[in-house]
PDB file of N, CA and C in Angstrom:
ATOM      1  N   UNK A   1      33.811 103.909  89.100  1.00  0.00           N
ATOM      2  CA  UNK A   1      34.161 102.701  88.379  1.00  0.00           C
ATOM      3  C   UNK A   1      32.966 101.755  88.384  1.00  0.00           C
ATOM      4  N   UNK A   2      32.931 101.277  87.004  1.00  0.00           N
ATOM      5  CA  UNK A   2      31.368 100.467  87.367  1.00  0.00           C
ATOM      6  C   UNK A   2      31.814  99.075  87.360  1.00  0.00           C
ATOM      7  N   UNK A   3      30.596  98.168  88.096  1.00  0.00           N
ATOM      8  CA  UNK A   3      31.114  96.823  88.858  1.00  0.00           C
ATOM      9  C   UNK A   3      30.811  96.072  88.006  1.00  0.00           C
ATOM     10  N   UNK A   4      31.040  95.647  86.666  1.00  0.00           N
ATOM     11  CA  UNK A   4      30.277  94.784  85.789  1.00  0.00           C
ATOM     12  C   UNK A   4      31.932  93.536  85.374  1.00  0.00           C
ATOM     13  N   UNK A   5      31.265  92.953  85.050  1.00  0.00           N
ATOM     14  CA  UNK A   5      32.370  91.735  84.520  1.00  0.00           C
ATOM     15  C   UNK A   5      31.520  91.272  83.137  1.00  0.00           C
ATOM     16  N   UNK A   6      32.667  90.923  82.162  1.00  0.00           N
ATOM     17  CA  UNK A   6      32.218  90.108  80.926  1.00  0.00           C
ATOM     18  C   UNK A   6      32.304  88.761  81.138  1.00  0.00           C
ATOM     19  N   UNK A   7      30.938  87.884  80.816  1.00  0.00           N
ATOM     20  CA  UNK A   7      30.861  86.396  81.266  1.00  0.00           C
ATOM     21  C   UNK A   7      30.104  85.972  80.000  1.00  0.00           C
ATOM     22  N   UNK A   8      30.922  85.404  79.354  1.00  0.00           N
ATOM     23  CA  UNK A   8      30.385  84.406  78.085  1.00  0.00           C
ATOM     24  C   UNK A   8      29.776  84.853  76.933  1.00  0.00           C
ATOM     25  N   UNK A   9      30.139  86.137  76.808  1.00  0.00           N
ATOM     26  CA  UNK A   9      30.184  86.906  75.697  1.00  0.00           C
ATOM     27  C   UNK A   9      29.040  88.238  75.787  1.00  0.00           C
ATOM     28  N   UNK A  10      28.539  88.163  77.204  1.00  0.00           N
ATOM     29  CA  UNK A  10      27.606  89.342  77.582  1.00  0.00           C
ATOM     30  C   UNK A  10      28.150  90.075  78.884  1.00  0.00           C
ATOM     31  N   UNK A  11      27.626  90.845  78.723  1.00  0.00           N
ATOM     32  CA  UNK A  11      27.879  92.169  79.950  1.00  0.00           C
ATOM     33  C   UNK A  11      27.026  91.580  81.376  1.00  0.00           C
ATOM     34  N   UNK A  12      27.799  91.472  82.366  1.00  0.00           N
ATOM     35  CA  UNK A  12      27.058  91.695  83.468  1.00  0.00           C
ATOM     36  C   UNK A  12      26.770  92.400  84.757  1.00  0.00           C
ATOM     37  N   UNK A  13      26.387  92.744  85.607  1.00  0.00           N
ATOM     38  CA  UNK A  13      26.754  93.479  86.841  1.00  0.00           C
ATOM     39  C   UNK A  13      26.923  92.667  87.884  1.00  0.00           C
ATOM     40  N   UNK A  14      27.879  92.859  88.559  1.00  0.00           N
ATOM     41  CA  UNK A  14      28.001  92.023  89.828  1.00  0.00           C
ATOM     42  C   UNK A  14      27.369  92.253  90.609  1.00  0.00           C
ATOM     43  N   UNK A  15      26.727  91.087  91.141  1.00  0.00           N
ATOM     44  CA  UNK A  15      25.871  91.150  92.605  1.00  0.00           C
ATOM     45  C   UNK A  15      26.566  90.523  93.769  1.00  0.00           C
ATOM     46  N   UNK A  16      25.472  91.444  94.759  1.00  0.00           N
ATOM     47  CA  UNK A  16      26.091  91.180  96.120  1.00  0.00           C
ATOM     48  C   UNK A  16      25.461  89.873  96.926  1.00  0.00           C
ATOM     49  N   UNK A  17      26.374  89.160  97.454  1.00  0.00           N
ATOM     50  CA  UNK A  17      25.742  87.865  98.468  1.00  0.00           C
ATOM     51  C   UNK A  17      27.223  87.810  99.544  1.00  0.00           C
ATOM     52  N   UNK A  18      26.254  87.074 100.019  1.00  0.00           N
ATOM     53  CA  UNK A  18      27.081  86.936 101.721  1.00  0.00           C
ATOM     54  C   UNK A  18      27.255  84.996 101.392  1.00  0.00           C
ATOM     55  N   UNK A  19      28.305  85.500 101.849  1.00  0.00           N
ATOM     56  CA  UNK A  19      28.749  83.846 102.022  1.00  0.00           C
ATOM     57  C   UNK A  19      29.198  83.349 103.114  1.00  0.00           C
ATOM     58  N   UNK A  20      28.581  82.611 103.983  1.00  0.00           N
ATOM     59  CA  UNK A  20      28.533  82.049 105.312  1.00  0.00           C
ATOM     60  C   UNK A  20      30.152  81.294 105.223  1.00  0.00           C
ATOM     61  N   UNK A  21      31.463  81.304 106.301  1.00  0.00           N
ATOM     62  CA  UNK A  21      32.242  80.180 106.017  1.00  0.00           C
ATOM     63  C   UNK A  21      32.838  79.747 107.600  1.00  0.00           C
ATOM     64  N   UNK A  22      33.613  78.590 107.910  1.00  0.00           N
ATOM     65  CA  UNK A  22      34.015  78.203 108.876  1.00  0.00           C
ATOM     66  C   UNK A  22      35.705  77.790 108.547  1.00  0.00           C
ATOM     67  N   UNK A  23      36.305  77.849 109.421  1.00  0.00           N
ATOM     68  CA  UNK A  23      37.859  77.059 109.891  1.00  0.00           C
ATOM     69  C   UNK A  23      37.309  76.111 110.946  1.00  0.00           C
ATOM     70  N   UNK A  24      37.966  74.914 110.476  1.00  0.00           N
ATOM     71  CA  UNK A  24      37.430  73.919 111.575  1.00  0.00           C
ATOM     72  C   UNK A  24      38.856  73.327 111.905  1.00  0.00           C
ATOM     73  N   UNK A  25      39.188  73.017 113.017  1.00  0.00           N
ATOM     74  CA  UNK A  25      40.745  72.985 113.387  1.00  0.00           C
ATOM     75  C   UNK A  25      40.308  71.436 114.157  1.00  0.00           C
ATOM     76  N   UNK A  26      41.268  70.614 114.244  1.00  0.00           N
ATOM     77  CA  UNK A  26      41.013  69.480 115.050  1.00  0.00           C
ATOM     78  C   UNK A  26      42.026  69.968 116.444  1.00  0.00           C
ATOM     79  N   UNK A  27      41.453  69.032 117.097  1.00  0.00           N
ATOM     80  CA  UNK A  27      41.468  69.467 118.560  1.00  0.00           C
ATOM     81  C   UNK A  27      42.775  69.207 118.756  1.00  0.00           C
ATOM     82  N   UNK A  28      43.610  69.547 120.041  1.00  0.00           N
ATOM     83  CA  UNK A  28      44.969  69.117 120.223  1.00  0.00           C
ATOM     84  C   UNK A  28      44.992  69.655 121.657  1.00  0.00           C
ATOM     85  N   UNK A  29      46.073  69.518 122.321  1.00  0.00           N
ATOM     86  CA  UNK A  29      46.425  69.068 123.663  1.00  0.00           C
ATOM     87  C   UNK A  29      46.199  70.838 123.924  1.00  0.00           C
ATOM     88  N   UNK A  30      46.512  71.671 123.380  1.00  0.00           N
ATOM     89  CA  UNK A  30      46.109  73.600 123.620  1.00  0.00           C
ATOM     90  C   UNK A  30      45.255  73.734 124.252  1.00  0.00           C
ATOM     91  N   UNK A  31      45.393  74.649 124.830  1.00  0.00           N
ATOM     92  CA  UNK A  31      43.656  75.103 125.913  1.00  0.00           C
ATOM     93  C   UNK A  31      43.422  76.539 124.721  1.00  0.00           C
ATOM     94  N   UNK A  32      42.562  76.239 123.619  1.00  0.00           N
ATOM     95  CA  UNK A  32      42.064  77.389 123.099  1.00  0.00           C
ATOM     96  C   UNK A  32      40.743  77.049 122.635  1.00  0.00           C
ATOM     97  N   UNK A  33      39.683  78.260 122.549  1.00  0.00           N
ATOM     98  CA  UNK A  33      38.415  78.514 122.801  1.00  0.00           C
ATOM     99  C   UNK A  33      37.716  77.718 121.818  1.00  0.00           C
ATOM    100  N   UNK A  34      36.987  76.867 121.736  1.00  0.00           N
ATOM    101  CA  UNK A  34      36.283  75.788 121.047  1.00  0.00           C
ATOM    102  C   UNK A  34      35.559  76.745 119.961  1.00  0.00           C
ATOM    103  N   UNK A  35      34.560  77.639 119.806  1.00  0.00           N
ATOM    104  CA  UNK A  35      33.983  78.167 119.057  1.00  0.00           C
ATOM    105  C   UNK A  35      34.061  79.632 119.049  1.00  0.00           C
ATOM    106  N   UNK A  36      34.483  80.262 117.502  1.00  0.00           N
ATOM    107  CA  UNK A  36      34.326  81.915 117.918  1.00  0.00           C
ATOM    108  C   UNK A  36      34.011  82.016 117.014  1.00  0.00           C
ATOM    109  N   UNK A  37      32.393  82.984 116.526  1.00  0.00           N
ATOM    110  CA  UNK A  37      32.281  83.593 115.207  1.00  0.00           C
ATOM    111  C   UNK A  37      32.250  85.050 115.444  1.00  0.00           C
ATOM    112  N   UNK A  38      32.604  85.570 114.006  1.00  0.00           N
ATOM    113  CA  UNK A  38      32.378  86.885 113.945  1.00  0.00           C
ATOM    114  C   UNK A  38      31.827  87.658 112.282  1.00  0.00           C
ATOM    115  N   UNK A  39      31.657  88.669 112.229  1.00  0.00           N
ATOM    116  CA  UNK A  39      30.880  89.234 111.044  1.00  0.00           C
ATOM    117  C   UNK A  39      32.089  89.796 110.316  1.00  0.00           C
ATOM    118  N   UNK A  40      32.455  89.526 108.965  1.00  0.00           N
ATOM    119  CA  UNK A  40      32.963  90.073 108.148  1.00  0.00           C
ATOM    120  C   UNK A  40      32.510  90.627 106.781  1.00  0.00           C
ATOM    121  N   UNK A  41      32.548  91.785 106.611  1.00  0.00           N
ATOM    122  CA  UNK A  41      31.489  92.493 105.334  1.00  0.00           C
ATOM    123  C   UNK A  41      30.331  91.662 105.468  1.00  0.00           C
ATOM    124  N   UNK A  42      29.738  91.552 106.291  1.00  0.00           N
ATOM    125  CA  UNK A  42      28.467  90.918 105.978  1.00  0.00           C
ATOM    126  C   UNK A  42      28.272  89.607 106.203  1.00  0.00           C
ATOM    127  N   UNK A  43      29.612  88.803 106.186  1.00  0.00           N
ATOM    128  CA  UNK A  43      29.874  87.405 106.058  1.00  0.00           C
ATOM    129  C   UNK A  43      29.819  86.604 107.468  1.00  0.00           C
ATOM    130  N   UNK A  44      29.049  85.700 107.663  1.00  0.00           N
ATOM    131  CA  UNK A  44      29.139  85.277 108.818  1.00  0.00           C
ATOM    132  C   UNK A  44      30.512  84.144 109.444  1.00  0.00           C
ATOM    133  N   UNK A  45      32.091  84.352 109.799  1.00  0.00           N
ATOM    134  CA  UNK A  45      33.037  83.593 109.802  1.00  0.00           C
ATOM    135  C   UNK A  45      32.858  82.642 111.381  1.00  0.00           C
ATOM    136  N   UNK A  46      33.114  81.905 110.920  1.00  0.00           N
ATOM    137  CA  UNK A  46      33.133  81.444 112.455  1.00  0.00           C
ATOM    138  C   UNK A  46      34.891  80.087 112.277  1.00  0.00           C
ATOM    139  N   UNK A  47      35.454  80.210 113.448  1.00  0.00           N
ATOM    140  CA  UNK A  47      36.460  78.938 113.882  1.00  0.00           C
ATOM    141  C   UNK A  47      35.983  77.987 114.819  1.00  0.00           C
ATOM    142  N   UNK A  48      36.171  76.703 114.753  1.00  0.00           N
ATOM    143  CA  UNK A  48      35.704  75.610 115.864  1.00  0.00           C
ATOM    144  C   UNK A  48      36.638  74.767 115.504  1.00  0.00           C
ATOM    145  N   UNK A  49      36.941  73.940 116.757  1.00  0.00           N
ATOM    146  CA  UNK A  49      37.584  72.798 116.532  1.00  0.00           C
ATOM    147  C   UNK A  49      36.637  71.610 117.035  1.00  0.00           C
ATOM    148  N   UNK A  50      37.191  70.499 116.504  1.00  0.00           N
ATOM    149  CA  UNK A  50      36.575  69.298 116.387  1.00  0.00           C
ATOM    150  C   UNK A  50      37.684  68.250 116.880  1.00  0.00           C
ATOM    151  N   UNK A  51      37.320  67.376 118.242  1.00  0.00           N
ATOM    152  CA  UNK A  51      38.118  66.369 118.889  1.00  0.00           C
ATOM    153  C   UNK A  51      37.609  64.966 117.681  1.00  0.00           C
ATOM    154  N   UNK A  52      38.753  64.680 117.073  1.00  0.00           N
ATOM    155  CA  UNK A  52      38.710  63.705 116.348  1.00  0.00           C
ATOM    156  C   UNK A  52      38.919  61.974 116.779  1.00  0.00           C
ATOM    157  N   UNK A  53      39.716  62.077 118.263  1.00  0.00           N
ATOM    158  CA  UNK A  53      39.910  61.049 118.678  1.00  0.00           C
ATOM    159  C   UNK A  53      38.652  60.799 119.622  1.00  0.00           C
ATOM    160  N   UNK A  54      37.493  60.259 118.778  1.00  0.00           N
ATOM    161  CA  UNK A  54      36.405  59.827 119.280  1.00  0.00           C
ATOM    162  C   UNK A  54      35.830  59.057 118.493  1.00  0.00           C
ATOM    163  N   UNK A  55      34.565  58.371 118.560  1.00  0.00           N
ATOM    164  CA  UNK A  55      33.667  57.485 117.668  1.00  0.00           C
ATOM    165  C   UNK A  55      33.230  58.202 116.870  1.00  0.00           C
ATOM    166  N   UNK A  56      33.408  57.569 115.448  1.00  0.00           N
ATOM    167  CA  UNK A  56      32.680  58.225 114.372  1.00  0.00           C
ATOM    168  C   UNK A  56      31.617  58.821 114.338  1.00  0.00           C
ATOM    169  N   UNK A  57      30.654  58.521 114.979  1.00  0.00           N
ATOM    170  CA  UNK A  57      29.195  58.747 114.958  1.00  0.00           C
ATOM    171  C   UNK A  57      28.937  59.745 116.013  1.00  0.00           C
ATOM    172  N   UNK A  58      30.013  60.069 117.053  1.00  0.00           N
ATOM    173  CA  UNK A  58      29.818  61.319 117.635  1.00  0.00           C
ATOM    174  C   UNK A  58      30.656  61.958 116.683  1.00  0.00           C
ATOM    175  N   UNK A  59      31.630  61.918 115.762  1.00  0.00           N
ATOM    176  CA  UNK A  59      32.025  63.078 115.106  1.00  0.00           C
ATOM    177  C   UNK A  59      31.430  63.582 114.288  1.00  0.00           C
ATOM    178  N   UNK A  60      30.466  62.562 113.945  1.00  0.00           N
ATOM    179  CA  UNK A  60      29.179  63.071 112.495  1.00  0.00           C
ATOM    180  C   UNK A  60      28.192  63.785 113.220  1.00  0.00           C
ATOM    181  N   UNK A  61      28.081  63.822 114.040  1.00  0.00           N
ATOM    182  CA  UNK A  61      26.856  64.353 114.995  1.00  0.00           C
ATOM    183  C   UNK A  61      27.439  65.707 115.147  1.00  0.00           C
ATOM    184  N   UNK A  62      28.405  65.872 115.602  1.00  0.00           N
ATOM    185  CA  UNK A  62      29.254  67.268 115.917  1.00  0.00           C
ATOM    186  C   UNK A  62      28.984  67.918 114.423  1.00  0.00           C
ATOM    187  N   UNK A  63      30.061  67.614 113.550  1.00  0.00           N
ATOM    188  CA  UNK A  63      29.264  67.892 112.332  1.00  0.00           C
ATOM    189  C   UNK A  63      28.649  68.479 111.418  1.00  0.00           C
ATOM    190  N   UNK A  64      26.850  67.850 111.786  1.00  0.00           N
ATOM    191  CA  UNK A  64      26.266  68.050 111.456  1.00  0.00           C
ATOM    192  C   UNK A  64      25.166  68.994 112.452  1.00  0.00           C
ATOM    193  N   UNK A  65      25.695  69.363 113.731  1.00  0.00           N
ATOM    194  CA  UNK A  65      25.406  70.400 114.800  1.00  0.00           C
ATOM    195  C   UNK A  65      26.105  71.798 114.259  1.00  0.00           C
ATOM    196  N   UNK A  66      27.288  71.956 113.407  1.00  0.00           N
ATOM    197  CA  UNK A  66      28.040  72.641 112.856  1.00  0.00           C
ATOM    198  C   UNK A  66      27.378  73.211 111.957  1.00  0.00           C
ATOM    199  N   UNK A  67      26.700  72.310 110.916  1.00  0.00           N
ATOM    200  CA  UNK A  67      25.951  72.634 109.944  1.00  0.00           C
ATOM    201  C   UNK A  67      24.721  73.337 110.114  1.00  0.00           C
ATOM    202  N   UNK A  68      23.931  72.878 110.612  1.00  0.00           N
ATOM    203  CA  UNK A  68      22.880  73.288 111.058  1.00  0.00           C
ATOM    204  C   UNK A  68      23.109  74.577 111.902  1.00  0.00           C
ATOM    205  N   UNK A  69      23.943  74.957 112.715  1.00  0.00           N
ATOM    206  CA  UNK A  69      24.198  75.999 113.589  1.00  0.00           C
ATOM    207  C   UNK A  69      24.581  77.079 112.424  1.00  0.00           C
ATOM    208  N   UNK A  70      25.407  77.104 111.827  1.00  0.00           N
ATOM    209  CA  UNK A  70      26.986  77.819 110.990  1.00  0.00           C
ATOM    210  C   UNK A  70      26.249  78.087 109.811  1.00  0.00           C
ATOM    211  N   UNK A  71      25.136  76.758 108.561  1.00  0.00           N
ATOM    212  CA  UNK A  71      24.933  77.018 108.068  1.00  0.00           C
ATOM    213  C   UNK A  71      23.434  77.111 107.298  1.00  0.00           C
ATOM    214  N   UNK A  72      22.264  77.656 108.119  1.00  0.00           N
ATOM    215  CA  UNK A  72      20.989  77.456 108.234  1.00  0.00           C
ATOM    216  C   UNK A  72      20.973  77.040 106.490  1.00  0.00           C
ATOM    217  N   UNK A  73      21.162  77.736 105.666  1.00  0.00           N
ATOM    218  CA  UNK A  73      20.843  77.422 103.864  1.00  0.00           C
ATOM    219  C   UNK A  73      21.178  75.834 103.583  1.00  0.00           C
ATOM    220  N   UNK A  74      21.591  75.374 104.772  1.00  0.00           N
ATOM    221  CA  UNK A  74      22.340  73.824 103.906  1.00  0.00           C
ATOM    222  C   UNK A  74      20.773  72.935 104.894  1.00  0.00           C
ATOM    223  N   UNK A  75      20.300  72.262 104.378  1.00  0.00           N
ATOM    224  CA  UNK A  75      19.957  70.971 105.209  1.00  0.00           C
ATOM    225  C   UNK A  75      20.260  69.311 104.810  1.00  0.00           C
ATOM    226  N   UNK A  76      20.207  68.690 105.868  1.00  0.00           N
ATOM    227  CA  UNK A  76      20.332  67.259 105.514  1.00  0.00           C
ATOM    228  C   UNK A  76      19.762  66.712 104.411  1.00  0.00           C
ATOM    229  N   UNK A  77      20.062  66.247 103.482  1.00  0.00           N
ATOM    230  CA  UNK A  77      19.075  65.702 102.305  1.00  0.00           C
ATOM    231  C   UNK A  77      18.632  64.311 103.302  1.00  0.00           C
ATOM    232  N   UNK A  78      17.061  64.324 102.822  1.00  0.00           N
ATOM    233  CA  UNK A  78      16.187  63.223 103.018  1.00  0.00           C
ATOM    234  C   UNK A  78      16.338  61.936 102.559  1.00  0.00           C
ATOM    235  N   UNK A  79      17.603  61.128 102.920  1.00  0.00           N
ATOM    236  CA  UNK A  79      17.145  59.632 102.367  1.00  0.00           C
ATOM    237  C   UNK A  79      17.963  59.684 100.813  1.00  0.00           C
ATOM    238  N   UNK A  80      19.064  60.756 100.322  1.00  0.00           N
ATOM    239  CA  UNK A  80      19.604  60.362  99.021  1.00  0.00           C
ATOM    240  C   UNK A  80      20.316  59.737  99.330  1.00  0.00           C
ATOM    241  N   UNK A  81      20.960  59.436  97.850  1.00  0.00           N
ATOM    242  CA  UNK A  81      22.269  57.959  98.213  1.00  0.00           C
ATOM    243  C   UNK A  81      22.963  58.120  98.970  1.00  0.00           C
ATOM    244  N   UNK A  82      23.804  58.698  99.805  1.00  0.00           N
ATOM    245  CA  UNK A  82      24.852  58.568 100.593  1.00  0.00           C
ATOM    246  C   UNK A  82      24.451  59.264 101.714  1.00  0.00           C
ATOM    247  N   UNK A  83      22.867  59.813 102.125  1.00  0.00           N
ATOM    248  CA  UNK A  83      23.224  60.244 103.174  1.00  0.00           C
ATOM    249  C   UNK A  83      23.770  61.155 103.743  1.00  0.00           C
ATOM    250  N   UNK A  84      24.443  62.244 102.411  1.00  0.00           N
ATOM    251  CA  UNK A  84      25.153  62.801 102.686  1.00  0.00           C
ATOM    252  C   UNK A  84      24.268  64.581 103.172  1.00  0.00           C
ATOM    253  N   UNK A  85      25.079  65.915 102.888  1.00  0.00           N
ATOM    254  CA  UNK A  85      24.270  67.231 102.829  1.00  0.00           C
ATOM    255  C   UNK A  85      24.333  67.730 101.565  1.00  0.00           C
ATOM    256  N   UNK A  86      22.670  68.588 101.413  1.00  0.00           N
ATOM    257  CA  UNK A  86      22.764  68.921 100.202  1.00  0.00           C
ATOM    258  C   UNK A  86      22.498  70.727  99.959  1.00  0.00           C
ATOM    259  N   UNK A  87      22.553  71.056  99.002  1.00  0.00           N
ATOM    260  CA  UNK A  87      22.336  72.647  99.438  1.00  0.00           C
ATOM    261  C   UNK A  87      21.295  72.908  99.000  1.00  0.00           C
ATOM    262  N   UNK A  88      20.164  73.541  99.947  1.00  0.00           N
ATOM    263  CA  UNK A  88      18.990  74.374  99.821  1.00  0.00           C
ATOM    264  C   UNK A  88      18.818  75.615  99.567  1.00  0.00           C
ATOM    265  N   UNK A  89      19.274  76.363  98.397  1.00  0.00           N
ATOM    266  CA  UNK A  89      19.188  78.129  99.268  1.00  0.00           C
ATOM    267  C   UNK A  89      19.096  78.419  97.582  1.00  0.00           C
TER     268      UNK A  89
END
């Protein structure tokens, strides 16, 4: 069977990519394991939870330790409007 899809009025073949993803669970009174990743087809999955009843600015820090760890292709954008993340890859 061949792997092609029709997209916008041409023939194409599907390609392969890995898509990095996370479950991020907020924290709760449970004793269960803060971080677990594992490999799926290729895909890097990981679960973490995040204690929300804290100061903002340690939760942005957590975060953005998440990001950087979970998702090397993303970095912080430099100084755009909000400060926010942007995607590099």
């Amino acid at each position: 069977m061949s792997s092609q899809r029709f997209v916008g009025g041409s023939t194409c073949r599907a390609q392969s990519a890995t898509a990095p993803g996370m479950l991020l669970y907020a924290k709760t009174d449970e004793d269960v394991p803060t971080e677990t990743t594992w490999s799926m087809s290729g895909n890097s999955i990981g679960i973490g939870v995040l204690d929300l009843n804290q100061d903002f600015n340690r939760i942005r820090a957590r975060l953005d330790d998440i990001v950087a760890t979970h998702f090397p292709a993303i970095r912080k954008a430099s100084q755009d409007t909000a400060g926010g993340l942007s995607w590099h890859g």
